[in-house]
C-alpha atoms as a PDB file:
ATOM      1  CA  UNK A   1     136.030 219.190  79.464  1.00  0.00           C
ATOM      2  CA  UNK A   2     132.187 219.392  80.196  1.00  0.00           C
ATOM      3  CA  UNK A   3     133.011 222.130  82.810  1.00  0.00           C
ATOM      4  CA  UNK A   4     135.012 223.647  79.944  1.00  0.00           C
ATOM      5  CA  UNK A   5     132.037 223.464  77.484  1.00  0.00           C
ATOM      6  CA  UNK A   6     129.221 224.783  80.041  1.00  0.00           C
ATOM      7  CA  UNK A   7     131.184 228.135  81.229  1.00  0.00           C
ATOM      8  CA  UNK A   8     130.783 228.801  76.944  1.00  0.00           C
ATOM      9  CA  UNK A   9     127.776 228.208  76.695  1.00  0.00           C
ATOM     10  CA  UNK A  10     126.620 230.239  80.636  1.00  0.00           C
ATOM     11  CA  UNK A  11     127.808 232.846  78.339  1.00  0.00           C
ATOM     12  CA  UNK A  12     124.980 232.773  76.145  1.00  0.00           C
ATOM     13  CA  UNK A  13     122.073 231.746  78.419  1.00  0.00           C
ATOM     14  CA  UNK A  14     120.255 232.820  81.471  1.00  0.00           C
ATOM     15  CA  UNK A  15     120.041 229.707  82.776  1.00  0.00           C
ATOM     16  CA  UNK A  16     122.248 228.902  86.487  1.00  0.00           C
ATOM     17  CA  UNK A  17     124.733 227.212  85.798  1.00  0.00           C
ATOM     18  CA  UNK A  18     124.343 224.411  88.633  1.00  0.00           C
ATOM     19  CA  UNK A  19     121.303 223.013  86.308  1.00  0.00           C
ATOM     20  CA  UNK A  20     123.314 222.717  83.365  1.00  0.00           C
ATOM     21  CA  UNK A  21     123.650 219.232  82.632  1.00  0.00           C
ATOM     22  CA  UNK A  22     124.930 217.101  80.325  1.00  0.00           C
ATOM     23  CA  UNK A  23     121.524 216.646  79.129  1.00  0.00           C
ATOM     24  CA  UNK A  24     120.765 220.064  78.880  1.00  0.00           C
ATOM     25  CA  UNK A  25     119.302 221.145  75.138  1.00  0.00           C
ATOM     26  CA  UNK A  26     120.146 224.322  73.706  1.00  0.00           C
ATOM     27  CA  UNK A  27     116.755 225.423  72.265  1.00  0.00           C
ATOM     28  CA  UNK A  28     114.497 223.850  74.821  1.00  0.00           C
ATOM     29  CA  UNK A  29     115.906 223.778  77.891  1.00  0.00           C
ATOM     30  CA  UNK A  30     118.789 226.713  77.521  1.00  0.00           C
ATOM     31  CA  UNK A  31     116.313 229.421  75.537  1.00  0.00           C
ATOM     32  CA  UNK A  32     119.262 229.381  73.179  1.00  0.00           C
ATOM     33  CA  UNK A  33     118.979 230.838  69.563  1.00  0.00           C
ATOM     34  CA  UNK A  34     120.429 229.864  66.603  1.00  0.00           C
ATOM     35  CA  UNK A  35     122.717 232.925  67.103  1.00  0.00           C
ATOM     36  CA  UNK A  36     123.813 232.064  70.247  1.00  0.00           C
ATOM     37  CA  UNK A  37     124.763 228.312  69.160  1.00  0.00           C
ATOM     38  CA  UNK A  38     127.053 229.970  66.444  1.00  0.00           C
ATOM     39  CA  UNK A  39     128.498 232.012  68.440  1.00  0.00           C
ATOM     40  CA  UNK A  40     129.428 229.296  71.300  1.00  0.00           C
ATOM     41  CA  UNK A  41     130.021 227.133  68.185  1.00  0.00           C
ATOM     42  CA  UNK A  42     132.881 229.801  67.358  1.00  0.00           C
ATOM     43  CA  UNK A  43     134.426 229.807  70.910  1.00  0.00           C
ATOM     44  CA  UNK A  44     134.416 225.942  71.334  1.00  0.00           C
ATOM     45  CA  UNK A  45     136.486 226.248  68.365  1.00  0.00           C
ATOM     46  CA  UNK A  46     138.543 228.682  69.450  1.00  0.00           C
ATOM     47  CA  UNK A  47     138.883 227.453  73.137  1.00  0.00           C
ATOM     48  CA  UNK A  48     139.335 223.731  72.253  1.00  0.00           C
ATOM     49  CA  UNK A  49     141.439 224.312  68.728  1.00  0.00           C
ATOM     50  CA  UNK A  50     138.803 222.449  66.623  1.00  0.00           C
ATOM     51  CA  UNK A  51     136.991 223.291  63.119  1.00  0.00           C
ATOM     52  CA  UNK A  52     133.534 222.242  63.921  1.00  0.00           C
ATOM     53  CA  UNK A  53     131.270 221.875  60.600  1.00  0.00           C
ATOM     54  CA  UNK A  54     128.148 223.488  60.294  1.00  0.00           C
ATOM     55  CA  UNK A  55     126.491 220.290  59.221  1.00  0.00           C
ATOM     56  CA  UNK A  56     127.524 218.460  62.099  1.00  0.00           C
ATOM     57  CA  UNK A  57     125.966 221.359  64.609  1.00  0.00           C
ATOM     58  CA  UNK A  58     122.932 220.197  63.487  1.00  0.00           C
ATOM     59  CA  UNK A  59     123.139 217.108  65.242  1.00  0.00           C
ATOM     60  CA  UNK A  60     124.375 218.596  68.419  1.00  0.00           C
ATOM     61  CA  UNK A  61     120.894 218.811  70.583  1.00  0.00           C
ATOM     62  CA  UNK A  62     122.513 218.570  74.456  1.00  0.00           C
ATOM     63  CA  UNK A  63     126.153 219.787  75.770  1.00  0.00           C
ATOM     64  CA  UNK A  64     126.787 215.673  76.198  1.00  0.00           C
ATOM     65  CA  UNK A  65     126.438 215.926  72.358  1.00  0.00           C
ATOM     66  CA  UNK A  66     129.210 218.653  71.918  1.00  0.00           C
ATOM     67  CA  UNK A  67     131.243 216.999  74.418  1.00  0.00           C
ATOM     68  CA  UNK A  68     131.432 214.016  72.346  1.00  0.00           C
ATOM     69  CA  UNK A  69     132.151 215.566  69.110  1.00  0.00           C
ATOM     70  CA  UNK A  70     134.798 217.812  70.988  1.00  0.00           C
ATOM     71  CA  UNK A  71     136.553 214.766  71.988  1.00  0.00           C
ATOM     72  CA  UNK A  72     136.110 212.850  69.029  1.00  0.00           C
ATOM     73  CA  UNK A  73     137.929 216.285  67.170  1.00  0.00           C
ATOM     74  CA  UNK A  74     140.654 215.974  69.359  1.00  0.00           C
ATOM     75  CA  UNK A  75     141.205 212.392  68.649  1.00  0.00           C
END
């Protein structure tokens, strides 16, 4: 699933993917906007079949984060 989750998000950041890690944080350590974090939001959602609030994105700070909440989703 993490391998899933970090070609999404390679789409929205210059960053090489080899030092995406699970650890990895959007703003700080991807140069991700706010933008780009909706719009991966959207295609997590579509890819993985979820509804993700936009309360709960909030709390999502590293791609371990959304991996979590991704499998918690999918119960």
């Amino acid at each position: 699933m993490f391998e899933e989750i970090k070609k999404i998000i390679c789409e929205y950041t210059e960053t090489d993917p080899s030092e995406i890690t699970e650890e990895s944080r959007f703003i700080d350590d991807l140069g991700m906007n706010s933008y780009n974090i909706m719009c991966a939001v959207g295609d997590l959602e579509d890819e993985f079949d979820i509804e993700v609030n936009e309360s709960d994105v909030a709390g999502m700070r590293t791609l371990g984060d959304v991996a979590e909440y991704v499998k918690s989703k999918q119960g």
